[in-house]
Protein backbone atom coordinates (compact mmCIF):
# COMPACT_ATOMS: atom_id res chain seq x y z
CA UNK A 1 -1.29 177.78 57.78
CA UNK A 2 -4.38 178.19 59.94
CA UNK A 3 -5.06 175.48 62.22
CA UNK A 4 -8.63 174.20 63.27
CA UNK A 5 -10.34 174.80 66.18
CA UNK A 6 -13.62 173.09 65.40
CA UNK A 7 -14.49 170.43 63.18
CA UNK A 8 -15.79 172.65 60.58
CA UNK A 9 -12.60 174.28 60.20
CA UNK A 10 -10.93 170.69 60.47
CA UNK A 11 -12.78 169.25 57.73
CA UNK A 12 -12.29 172.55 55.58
CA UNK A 13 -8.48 172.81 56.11
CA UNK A 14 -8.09 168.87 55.79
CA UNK A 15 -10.64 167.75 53.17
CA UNK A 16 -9.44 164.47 52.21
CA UNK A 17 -6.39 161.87 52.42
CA UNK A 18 -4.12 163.76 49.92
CA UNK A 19 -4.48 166.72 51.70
CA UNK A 20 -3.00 165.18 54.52
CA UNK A 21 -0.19 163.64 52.98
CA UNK A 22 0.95 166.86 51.34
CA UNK A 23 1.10 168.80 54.99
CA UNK A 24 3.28 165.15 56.55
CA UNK A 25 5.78 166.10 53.38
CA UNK A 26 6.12 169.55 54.71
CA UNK A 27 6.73 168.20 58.20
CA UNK A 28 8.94 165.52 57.18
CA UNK A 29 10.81 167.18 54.27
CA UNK A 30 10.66 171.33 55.71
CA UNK A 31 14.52 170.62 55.83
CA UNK A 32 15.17 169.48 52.69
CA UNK A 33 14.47 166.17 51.48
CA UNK A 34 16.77 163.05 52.19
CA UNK A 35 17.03 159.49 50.88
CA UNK A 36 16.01 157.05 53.66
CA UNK A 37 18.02 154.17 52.46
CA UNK A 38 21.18 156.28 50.74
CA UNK A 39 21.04 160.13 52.49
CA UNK A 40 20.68 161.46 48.65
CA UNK A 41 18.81 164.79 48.16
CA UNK A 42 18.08 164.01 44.52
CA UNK A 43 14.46 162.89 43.66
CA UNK A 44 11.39 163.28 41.57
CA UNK A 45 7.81 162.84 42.50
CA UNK A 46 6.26 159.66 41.72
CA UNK A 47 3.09 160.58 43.83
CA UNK A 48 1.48 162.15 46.41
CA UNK A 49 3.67 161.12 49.68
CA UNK A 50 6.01 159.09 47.37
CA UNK A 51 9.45 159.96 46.43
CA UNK A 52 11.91 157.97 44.07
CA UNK A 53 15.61 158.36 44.80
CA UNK A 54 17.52 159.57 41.63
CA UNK A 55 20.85 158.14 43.09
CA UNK A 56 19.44 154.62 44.12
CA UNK A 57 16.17 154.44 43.09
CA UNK A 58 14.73 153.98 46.24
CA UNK A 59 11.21 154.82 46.59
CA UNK A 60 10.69 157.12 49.86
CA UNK A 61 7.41 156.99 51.73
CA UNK A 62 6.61 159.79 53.89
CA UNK A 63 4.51 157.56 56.41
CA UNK A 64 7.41 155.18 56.59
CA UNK A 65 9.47 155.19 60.32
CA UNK A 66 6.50 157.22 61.56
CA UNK A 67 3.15 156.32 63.79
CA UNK A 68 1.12 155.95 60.29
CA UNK A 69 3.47 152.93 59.06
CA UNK A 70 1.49 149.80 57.90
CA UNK A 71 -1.92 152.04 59.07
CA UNK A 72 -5.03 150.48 57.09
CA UNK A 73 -6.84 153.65 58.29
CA UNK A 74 -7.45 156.42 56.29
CA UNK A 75 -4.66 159.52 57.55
CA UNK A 76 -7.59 162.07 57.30
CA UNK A 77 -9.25 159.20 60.31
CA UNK A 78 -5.68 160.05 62.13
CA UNK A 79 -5.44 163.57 61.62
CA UNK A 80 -9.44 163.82 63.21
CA UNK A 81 -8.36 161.50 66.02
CA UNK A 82 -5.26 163.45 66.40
CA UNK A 83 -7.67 167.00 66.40
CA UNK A 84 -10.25 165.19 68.73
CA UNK A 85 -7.73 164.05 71.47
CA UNK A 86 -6.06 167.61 71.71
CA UNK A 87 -9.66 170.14 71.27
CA UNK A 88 -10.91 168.02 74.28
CA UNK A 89 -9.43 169.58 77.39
CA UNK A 90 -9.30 166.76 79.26
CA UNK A 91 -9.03 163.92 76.22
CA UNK A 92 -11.23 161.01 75.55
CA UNK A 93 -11.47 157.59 76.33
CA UNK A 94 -11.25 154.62 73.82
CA UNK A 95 -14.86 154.02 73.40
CA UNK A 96 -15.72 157.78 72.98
CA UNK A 97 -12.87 158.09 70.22
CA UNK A 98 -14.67 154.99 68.74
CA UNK A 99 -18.06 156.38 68.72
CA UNK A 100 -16.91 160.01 67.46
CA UNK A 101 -14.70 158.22 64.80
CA UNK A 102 -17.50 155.77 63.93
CA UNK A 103 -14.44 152.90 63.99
CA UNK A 104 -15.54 149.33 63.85
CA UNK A 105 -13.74 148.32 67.05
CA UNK A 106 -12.45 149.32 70.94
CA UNK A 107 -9.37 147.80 69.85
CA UNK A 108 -8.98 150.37 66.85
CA UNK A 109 -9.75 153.43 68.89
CA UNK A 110 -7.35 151.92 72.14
CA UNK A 111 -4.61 151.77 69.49
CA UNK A 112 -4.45 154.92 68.38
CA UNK A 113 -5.02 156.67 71.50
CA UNK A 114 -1.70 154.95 73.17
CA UNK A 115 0.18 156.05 69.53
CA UNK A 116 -1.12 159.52 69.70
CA UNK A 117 0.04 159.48 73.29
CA UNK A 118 3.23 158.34 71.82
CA UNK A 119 3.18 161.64 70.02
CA UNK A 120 2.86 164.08 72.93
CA UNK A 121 6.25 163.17 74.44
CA UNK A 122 9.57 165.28 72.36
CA UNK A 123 13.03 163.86 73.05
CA UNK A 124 14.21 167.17 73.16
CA UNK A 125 11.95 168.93 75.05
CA UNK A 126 13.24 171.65 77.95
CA UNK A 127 14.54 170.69 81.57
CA UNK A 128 13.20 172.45 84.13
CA UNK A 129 14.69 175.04 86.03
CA UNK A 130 14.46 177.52 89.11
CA UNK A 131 12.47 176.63 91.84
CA UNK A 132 11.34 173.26 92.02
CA UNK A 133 9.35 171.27 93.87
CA UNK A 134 9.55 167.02 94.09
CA UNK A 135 8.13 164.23 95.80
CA UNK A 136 6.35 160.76 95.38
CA UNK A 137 2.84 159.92 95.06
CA UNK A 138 0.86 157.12 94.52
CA UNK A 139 -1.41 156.59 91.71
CA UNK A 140 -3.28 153.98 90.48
CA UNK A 141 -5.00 150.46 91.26
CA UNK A 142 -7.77 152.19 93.08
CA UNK A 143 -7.18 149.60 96.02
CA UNK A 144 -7.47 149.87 99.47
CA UNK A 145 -4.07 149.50 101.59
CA UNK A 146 -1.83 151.36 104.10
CA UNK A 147 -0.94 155.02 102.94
CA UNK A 148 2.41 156.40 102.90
CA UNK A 149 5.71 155.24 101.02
CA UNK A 150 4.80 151.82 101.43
CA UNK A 151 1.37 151.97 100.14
CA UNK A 152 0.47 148.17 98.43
CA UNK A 153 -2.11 148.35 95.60
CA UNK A 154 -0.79 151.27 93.46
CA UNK A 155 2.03 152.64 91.34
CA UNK A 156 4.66 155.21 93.06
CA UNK A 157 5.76 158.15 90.75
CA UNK A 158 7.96 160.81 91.01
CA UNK A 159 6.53 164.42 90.20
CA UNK A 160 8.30 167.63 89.76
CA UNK A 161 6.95 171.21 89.43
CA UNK A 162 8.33 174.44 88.83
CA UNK A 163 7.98 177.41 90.96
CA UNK A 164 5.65 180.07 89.10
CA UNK A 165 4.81 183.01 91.69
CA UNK A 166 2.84 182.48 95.02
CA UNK A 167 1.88 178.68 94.92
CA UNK A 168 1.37 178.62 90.96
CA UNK A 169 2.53 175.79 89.41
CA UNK A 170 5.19 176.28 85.92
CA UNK A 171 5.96 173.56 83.92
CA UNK A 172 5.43 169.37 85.34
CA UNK A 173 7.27 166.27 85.26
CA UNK A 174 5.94 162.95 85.94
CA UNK A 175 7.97 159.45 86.36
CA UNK A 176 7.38 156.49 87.37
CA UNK A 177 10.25 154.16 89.88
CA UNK A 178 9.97 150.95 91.28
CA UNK A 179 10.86 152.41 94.79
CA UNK A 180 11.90 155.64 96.04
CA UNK A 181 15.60 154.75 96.97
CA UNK A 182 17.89 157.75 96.49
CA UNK A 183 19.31 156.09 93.21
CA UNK A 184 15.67 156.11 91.68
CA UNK A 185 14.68 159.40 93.01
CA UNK A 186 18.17 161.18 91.79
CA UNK A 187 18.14 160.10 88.51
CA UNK A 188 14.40 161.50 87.98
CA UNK A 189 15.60 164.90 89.12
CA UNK A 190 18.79 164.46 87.14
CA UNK A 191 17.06 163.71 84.17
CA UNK A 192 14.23 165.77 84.13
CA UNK A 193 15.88 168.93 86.03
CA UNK A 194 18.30 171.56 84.42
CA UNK A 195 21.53 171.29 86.67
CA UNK A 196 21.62 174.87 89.50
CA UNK A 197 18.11 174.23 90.25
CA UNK A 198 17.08 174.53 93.63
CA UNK A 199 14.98 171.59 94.42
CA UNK A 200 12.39 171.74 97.01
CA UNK A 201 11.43 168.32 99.02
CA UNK A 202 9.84 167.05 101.87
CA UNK A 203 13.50 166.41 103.58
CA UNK A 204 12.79 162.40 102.87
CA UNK A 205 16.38 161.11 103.33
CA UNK A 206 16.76 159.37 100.17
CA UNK A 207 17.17 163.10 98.47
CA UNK A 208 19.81 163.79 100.79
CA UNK A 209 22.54 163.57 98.25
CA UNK A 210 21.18 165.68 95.30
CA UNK A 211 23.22 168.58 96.96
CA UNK A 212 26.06 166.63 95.63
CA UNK A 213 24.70 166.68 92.11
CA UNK A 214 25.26 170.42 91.28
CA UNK A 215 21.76 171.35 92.71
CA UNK A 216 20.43 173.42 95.45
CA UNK A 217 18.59 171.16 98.19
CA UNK A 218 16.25 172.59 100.43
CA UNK A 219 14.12 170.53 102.52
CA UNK A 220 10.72 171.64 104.25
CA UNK A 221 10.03 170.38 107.35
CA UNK A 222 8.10 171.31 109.87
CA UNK A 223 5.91 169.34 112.83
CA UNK A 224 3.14 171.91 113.00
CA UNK A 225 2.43 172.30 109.36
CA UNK A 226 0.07 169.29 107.18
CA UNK A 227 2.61 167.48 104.80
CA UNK A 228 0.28 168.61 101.88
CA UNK A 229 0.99 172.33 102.70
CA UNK A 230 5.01 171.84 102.42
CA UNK A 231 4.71 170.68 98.64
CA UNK A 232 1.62 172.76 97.53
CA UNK A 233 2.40 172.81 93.82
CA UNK A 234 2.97 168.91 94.47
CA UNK A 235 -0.31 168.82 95.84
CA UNK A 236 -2.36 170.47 93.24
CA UNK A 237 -0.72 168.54 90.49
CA UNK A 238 -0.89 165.27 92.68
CA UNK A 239 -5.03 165.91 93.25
CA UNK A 240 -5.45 167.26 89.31
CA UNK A 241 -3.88 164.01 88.18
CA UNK A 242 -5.70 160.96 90.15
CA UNK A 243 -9.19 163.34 89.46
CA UNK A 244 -8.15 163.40 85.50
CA UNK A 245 -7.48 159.74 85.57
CA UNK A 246 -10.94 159.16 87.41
CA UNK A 247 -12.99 161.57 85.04
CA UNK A 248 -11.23 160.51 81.56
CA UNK A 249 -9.98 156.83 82.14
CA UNK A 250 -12.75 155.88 84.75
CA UNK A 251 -9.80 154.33 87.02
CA UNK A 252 -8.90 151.93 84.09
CA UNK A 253 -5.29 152.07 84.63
CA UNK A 254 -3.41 149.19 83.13
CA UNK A 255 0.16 149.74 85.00
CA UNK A 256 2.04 148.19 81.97
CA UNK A 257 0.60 151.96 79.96
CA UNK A 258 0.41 153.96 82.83
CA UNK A 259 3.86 156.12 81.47
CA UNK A 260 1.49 156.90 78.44
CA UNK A 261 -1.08 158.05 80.62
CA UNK A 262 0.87 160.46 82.48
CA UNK A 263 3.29 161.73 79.16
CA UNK A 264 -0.60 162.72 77.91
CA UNK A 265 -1.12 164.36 81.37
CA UNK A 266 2.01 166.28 81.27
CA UNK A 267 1.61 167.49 77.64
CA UNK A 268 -2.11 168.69 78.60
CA UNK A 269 -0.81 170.55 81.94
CA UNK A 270 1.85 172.26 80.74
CA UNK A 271 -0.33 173.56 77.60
CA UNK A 272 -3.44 174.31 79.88
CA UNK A 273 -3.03 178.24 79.54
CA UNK A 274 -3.07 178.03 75.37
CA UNK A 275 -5.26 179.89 74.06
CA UNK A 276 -5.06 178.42 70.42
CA UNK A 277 -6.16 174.68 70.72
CA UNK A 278 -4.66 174.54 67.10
CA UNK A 279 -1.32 174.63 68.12
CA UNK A 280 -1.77 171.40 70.19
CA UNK A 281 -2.81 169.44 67.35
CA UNK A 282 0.37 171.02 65.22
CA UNK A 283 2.40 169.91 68.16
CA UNK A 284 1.20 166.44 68.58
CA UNK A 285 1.43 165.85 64.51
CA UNK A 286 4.75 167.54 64.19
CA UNK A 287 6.02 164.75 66.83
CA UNK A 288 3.89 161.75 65.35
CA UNK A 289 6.59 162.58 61.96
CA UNK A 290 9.36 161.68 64.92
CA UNK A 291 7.84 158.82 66.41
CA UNK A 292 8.49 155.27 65.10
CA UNK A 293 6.11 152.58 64.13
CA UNK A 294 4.60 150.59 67.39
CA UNK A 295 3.06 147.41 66.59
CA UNK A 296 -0.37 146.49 68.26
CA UNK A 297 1.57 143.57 69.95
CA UNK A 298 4.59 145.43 70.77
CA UNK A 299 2.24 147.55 72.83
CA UNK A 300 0.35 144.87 74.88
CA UNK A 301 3.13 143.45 75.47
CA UNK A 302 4.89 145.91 77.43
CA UNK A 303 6.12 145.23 80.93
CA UNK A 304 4.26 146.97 83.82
């Protein structure tokens, strides 16, 4: 299939709700299809995106489990949101989604931009490896304070970049811990770095141990050279981020969604050399089939 990459193409390829529910069958049922209340692969076809169970009669929705559960919108409204957010190089805000999407309200357009956002994160997506580069930033709250590791006002995260040539930056990870204590930092690099690594840091203590953790350690120090210039790929990605969150979000960072905001950031960087925007949106809908149904309340409710 031939993805769109503009809206002309999008509206050709996509023309109309039952259109869109035949392509979420192929996602969710390329594998075969399988009874989601008895694991039967015995069916027939009671409509578009509807399948009844031959064995118990159970009548399968292909929207059920995934981001489009208990949606009033139209999916053709999700699958454009879903193209918007991912042809725009650096994304869209809430109130430009709602404008572009003619939607009656902020809240509509706020919603699905944190579910799409949902989307852009796979469970099973690659470790990094090789060269790597880590350290702590702050980002956020847009408040004046002291600098450093004990900066008030603003949210610390941990990011990680691969090595890719002379000061090019590979693949990024970006987490956010409540402190940078050597249990917080080591299970970021444990759990988002493929074991052999060799992990490059600023020689903070608190990374001491990850020599102990079946990875390479080798802190940069050095009194006559800026911090910045020890961790350059940190640096870049560091600078890239806070101006993204600036330009796109205006500073509007609510911490309790700030994870979504930097899972989005992360799928955009480590894309930003694709050539074929299409693939992005097949990406982010191939995941949305994976994703399970977040409640507007479940989502305001989360804990910063």
């Amino acid at each position: 299939m031939k993805y769109p990459e503009n809206l002309r193409e999008f509206d050709k390829t996509f023309k109309d709700d039952e259109t869109c529910l035949n392509f979420l069958e192929k996602i969710r049922w390329q594998d075969g299809f399988e009874c989601q209340a008895c694991g039967s692969d015995k069916y027939w076809l009671i409509s578009t995106g509807l399948r009844k169970c031959n064995v118990c009669h159970f009548a399968n929705s292909v929207k059920v489990g995934t981001i489009y559960e208990s949606s009033r919108l139209p999916l053709k409204t999700w699958f454009y949101a879903i193209w918007w957010m991912t042809s725009q190089k650096t994304g869209v805000s809430a109130l430009n989604l709602q404008k572009n999407l003619g939607l009656g309200s902020y809240r509509t357009a706020w919603l699905l931009l944190h579910k799409i956002r949902n989307s852009m994160v796979h469970a099973d997506r690659s470790l990094l490896k090789g060269e790597v580069e880590v350290d702590e930033a702050f980002i956020g709250g847009f408040k004046s304070g002291k600098r450093g590791r004990g900066a008030g006002g603003k949210e610390l995260v941990v990011i990680a970049a691969e090595c890719s040539g002379k000061k090019r930056v590979g693949r990024i990870r970006i987490q956010r811990v409540p402190d940078a204590t050597s249990e917080n930092l080591e299970a970021v690099v444990m759990a988002n770095i493929e074991s052999g690594s060799t992990i490059h840091t600023d020689g903070w203590k608190s990374y001491g141990d990850v020599k102990f953790l079946d990875f390479k350690h080798l802190p940069r120090k050095s009194a006559t050279v800026d911090p910045d210039e020890l961790l350059p790929r940190i640096n870049t990605v560091t600078a890239l981020l806070k101006r993204w969150l600036m330009g796109t979000l205006h500073g509007r960072l609510d911490p309790k969604h700030m994870d979504s905001y930097f899972e989005e950031f992360v799928f955009r960087f480590n894309r930003r050399t694709s050539t074929v925007r299409g693939l992005l949106f097949q990406r982010v809908l191939e995941n949305s089939m994976r994703i399970s149904p977040t409640p507007y309340k479940e989502i305001t409710s989360k804990q910063p």
